[in-house]
C-alpha atoms as a PDB file:
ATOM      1  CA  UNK A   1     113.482 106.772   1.704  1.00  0.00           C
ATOM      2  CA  UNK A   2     109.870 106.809   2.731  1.00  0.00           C
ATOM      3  CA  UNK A   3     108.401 108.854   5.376  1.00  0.00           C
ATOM      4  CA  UNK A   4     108.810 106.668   8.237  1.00  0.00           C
ATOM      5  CA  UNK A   5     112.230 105.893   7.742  1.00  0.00           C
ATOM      6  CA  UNK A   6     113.196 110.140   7.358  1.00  0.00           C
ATOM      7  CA  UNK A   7     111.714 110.422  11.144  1.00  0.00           C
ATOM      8  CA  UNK A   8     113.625 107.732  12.534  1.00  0.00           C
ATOM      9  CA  UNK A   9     116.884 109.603  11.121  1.00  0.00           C
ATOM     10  CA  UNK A  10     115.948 112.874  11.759  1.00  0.00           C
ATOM     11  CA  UNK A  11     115.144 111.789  15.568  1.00  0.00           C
ATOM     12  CA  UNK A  12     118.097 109.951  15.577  1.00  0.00           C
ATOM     13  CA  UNK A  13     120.813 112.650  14.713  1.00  0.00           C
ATOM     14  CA  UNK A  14     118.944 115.270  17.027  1.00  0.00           C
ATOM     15  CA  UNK A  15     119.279 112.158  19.876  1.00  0.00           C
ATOM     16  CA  UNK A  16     123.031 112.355  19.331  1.00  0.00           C
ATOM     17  CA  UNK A  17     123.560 116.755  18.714  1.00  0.00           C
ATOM     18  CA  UNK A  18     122.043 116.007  22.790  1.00  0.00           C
ATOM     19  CA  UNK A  19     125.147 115.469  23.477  1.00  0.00           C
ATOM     20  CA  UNK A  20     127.174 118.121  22.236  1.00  0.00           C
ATOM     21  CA  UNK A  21     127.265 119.882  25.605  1.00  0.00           C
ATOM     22  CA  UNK A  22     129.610 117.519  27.383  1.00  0.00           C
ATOM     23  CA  UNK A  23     132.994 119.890  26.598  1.00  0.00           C
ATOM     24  CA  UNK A  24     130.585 122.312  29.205  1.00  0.00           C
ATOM     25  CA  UNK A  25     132.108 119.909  32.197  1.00  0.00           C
ATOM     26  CA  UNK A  26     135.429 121.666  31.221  1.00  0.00           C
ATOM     27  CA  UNK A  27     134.142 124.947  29.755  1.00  0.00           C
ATOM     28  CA  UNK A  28     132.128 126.026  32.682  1.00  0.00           C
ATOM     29  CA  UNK A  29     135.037 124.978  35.408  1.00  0.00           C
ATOM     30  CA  UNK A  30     136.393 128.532  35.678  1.00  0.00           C
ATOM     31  CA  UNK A  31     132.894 130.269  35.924  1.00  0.00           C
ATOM     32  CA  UNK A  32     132.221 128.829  39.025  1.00  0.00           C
ATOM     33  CA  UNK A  33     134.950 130.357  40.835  1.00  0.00           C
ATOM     34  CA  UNK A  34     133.293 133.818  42.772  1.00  0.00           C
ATOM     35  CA  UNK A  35     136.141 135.973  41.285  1.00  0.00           C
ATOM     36  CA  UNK A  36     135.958 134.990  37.997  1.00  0.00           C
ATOM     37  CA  UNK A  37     133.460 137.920  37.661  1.00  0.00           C
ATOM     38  CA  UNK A  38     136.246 140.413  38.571  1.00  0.00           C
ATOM     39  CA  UNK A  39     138.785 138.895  36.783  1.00  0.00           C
ATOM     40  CA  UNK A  40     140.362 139.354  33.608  1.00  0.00           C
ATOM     41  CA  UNK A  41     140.759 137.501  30.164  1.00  0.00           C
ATOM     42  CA  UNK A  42     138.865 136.221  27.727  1.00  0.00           C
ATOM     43  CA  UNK A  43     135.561 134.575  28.142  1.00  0.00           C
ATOM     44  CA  UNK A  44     135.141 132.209  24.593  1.00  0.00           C
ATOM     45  CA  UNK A  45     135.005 129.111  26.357  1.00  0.00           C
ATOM     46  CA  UNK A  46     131.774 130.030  28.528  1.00  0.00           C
ATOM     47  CA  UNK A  47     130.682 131.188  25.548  1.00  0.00           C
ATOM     48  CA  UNK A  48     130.876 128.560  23.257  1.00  0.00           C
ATOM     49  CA  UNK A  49     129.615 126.378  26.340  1.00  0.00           C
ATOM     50  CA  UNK A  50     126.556 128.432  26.373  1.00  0.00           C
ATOM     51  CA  UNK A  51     126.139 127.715  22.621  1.00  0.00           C
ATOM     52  CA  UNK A  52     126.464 124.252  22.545  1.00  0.00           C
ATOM     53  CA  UNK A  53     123.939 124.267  25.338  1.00  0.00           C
ATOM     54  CA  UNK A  54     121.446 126.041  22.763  1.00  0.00           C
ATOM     55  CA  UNK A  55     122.158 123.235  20.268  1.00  0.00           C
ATOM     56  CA  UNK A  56     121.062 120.699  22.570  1.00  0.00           C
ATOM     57  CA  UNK A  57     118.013 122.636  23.784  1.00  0.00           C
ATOM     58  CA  UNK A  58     116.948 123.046  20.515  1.00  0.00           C
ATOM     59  CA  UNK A  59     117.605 119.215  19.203  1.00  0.00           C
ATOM     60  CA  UNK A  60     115.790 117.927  22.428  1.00  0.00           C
ATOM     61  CA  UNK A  61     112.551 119.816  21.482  1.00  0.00           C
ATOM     62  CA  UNK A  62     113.287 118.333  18.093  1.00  0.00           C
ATOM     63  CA  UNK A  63     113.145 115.039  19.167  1.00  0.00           C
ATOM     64  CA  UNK A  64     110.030 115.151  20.397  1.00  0.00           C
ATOM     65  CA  UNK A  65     108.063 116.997  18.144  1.00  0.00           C
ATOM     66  CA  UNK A  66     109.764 115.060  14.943  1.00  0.00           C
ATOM     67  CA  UNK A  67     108.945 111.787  17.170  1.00  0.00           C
ATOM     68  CA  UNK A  68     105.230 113.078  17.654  1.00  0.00           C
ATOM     69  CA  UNK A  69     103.447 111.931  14.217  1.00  0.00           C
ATOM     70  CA  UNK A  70     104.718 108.085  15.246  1.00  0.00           C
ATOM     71  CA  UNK A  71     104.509 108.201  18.588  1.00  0.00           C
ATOM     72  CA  UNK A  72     100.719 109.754  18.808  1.00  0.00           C
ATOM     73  CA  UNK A  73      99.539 106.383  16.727  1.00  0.00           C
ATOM     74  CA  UNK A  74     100.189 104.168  19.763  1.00  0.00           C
ATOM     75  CA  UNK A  75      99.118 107.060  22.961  1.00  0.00           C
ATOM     76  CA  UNK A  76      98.576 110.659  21.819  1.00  0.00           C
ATOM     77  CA  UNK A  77      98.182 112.057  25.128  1.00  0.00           C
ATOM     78  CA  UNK A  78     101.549 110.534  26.724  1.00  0.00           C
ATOM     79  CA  UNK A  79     103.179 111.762  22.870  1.00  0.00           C
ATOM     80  CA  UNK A  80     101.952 115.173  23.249  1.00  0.00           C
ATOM     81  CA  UNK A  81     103.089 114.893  27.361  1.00  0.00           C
ATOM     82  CA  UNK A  82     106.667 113.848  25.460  1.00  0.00           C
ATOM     83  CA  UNK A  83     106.726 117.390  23.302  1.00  0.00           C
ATOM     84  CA  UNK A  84     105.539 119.755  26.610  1.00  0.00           C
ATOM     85  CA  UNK A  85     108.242 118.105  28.940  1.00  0.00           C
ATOM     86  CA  UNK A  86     110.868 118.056  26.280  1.00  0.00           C
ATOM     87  CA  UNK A  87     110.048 122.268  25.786  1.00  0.00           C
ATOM     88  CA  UNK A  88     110.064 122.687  29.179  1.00  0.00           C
ATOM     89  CA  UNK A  89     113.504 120.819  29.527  1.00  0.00           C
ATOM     90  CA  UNK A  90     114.451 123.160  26.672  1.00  0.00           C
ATOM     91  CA  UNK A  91     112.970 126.234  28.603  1.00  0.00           C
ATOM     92  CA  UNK A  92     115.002 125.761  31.755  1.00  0.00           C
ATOM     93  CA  UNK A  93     118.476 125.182  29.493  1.00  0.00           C
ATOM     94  CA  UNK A  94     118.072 128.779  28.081  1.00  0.00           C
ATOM     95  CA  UNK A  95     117.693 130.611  31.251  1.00  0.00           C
ATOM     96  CA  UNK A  96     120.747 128.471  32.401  1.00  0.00           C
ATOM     97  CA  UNK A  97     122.814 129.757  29.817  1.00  0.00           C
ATOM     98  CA  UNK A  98     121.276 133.100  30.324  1.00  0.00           C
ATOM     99  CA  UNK A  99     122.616 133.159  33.880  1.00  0.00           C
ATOM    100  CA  UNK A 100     126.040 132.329  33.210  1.00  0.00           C
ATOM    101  CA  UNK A 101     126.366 135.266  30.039  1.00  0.00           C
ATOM    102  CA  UNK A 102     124.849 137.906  32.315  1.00  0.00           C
ATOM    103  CA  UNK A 103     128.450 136.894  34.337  1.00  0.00           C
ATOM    104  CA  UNK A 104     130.299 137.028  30.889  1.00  0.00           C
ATOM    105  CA  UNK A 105     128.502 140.637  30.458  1.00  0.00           C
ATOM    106  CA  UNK A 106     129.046 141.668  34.010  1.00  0.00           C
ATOM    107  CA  UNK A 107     132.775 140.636  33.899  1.00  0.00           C
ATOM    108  CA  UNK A 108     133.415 142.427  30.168  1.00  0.00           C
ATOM    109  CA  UNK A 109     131.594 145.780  32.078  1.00  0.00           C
ATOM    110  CA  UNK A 110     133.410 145.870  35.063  1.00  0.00           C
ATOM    111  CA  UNK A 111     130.122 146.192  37.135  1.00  0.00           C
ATOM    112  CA  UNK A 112     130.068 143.057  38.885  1.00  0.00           C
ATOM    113  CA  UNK A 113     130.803 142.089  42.100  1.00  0.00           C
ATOM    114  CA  UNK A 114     132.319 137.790  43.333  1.00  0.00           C
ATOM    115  CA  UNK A 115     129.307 137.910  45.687  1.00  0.00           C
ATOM    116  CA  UNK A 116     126.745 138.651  42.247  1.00  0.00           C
ATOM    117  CA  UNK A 117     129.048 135.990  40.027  1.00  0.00           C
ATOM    118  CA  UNK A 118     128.658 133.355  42.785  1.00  0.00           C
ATOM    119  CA  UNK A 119     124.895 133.516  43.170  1.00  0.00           C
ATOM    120  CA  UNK A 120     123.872 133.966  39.412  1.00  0.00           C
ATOM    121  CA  UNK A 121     126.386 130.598  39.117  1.00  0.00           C
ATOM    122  CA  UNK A 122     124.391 128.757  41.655  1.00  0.00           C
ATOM    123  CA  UNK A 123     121.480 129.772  40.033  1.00  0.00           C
ATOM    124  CA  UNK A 124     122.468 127.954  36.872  1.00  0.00           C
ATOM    125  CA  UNK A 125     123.896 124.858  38.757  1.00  0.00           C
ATOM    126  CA  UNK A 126     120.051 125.381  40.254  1.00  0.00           C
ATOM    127  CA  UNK A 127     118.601 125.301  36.991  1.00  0.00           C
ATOM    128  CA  UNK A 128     120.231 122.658  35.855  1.00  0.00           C
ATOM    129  CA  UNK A 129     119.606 120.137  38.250  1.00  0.00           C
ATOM    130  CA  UNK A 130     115.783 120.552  37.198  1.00  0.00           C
ATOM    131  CA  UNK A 131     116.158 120.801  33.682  1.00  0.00           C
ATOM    132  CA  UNK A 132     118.667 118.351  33.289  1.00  0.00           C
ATOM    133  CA  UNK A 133     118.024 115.549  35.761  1.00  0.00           C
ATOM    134  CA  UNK A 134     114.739 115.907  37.135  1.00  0.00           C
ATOM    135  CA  UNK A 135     112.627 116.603  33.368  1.00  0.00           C
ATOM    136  CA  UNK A 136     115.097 114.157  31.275  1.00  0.00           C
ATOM    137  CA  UNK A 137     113.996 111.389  33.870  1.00  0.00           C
ATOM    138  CA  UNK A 138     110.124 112.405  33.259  1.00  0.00           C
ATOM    139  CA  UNK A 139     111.003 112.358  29.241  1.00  0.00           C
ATOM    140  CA  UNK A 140     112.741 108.983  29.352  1.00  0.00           C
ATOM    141  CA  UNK A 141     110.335 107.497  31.190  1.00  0.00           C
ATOM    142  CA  UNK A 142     107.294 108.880  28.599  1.00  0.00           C
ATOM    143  CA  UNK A 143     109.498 107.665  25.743  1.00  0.00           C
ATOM    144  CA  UNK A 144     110.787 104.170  27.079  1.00  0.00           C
ATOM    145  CA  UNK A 145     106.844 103.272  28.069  1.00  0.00           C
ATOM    146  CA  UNK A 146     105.754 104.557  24.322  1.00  0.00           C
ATOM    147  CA  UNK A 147     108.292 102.589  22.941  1.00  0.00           C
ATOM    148  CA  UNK A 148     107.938  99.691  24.867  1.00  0.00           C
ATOM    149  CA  UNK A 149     104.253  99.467  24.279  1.00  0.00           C
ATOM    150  CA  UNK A 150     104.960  99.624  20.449  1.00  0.00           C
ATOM    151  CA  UNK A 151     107.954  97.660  19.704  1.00  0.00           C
ATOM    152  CA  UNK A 152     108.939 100.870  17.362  1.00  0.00           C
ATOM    153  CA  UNK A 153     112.651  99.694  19.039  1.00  0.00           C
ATOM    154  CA  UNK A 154     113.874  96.510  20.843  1.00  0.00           C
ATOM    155  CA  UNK A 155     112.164  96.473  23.946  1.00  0.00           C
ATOM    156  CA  UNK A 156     115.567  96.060  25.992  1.00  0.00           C
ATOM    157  CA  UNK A 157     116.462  99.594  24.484  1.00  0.00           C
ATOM    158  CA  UNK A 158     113.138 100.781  26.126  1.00  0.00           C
ATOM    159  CA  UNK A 159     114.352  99.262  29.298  1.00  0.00           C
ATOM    160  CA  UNK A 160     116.727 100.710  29.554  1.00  0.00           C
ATOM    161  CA  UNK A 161     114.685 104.171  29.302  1.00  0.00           C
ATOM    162  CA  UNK A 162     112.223 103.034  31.773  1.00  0.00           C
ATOM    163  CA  UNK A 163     114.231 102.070  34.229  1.00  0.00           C
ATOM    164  CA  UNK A 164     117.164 104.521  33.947  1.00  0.00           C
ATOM    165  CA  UNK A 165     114.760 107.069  34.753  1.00  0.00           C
ATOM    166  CA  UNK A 166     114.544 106.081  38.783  1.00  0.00           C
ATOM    167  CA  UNK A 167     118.443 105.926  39.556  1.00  0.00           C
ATOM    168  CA  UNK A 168     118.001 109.481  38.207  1.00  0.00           C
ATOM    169  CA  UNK A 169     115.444 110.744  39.715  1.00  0.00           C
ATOM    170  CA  UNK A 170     116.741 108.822  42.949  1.00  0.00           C
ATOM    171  CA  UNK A 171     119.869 111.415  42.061  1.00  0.00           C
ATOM    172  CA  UNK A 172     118.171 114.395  41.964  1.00  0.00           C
ATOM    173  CA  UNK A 173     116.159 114.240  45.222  1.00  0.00           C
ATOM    174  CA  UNK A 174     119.387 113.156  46.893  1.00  0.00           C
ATOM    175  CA  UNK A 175     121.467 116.310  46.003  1.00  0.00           C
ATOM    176  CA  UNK A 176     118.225 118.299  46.683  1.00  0.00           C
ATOM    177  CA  UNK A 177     118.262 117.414  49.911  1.00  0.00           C
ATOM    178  CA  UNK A 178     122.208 117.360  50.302  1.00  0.00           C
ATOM    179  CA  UNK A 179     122.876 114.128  50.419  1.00  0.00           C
ATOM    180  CA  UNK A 180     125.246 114.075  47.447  1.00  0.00           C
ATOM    181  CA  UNK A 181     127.384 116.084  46.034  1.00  0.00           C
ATOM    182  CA  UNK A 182     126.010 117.903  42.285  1.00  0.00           C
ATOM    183  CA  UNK A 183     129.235 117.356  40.875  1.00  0.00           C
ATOM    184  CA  UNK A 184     129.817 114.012  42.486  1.00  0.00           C
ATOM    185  CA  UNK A 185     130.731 111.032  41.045  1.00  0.00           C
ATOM    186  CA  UNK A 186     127.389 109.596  42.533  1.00  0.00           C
ATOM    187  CA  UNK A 187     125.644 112.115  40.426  1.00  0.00           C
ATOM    188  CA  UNK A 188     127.249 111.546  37.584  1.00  0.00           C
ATOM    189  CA  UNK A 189     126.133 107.294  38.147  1.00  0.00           C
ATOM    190  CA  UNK A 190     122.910 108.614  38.409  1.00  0.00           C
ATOM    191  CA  UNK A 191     122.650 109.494  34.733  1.00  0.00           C
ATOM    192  CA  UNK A 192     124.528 107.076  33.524  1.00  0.00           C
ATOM    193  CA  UNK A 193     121.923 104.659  32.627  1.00  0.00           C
ATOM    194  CA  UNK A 194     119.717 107.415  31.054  1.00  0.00           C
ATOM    195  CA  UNK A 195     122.907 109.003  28.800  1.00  0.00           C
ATOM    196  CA  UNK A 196     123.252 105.388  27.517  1.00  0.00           C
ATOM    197  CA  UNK A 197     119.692 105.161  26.373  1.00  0.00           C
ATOM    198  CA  UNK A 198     119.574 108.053  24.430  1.00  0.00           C
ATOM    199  CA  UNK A 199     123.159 107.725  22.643  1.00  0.00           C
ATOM    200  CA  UNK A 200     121.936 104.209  22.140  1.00  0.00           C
ATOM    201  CA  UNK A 201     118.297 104.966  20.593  1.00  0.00           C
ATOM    202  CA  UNK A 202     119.957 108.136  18.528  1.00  0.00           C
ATOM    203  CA  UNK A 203     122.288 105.394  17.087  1.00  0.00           C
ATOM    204  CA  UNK A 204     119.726 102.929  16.294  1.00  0.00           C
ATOM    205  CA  UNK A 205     117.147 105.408  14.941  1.00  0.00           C
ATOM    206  CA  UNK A 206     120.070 106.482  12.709  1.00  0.00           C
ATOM    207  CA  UNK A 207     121.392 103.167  11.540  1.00  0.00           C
ATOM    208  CA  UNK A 208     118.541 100.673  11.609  1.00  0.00           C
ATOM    209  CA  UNK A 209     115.168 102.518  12.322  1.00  0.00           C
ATOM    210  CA  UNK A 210     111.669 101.711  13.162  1.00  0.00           C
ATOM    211  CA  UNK A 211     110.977  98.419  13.527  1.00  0.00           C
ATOM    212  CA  UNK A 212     108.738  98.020  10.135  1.00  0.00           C
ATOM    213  CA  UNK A 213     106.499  95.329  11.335  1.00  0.00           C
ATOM    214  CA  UNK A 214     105.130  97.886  14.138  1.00  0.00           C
ATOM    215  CA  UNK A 215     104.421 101.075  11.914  1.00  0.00           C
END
């Protein structure tokens, strides 16, 4: 397996581990509730949410930086743009999860109060609408162009980056200004096109690679 083709896998399986934070949708449902802070039982499933978050933060500044040495052949500025949004998407997905476990630490100490659980839980539904809607939109769009440009992939695959990065970005400015709901089915259309990119290019990385007649 030459060089080449151990990038495209590596890139590929941290594409997919992206998407080991769906189970959150159901994990985090009881946080958001103001007296879950007060309440009582146990707290393993915003837990493991919060760790499965980490996984993800940590394979999405994978796939940029493992993506970097191919990508900085056909536009090294755009490729090293690719690595700083993808850490900064990263950045705002740890201080997300470190807003919901200072409720799981405030709950297990007794010391907080609904009004406290509600805000530091709005503050993570906050944080998440930047880090992942508004900076996945900005990195889809970098990669889909890069790819595009260098027929590394199909170009319809890269299409579908390119362009599912507006609907989403349409979706973020419309729940910032109220418009939509954040956990509306609208919202959710709004990443649709985007999810299916990157389970799509994490697939083919995986199973077919680079194309070889671009490297």
């Amino acid at each position: 397996m030459n060089s080449n083709r151990k990038t495209s896998l590596v890139s590929g399986i941290c594409y997919v581990l992206t998407f080991v934070s769906i189970p959150t949708l159901v994990l985090y449902k009881a946080v958001h509730n103001p007296n879950y802070i007060t309440g009582q039982g146990p707290d393993a499933a915003v837990i493991i949410g919060g760790m499965l978050e980490i996984i993800v933060a940590l394979a999405g500044i994978s796939t940029a930086v493992v993506l970097y040495p191919v990508l900085k052949k056909q536009h090294e500025s755009a490729a090293l743009g690719l690595v700083a949004a993808r850490i900064l998407e990263s950045g705002t997905i740890f201080v997300g999860v470190a807003f919901l476990l200072a409720i799981v630490t405030l709950r297990q100490t007794g010391g907080g109060l609904p009004a406290t659980g509600h805000t530091l839980a709005i503050l993570y539904d906050r944080i998440f609408l930047l880090g992942q809607s508004f900076m996945p939109a900005i990195c889809d769009l970098l990669l889909g162009i890069m790819f595009y440009r260098s027929r590394l992939v199909p170009r319809t695959l890269s299409l579908i980056g390119i362009i599912g990065a507006f609907p989403l970005l349409a979706g973020y400015f419309a729940i910032l200004f109220g418009l939509i709901g954040q956990h509306s089915a609208l919202a959710g259309l709004s990443a649709l096109l985007v999810a299916l990119f990157e389970f799509s290019l994490g697939l083919y990385l995986i199973i077919k690679g680079f194309k070889p007649s671009q490297l």
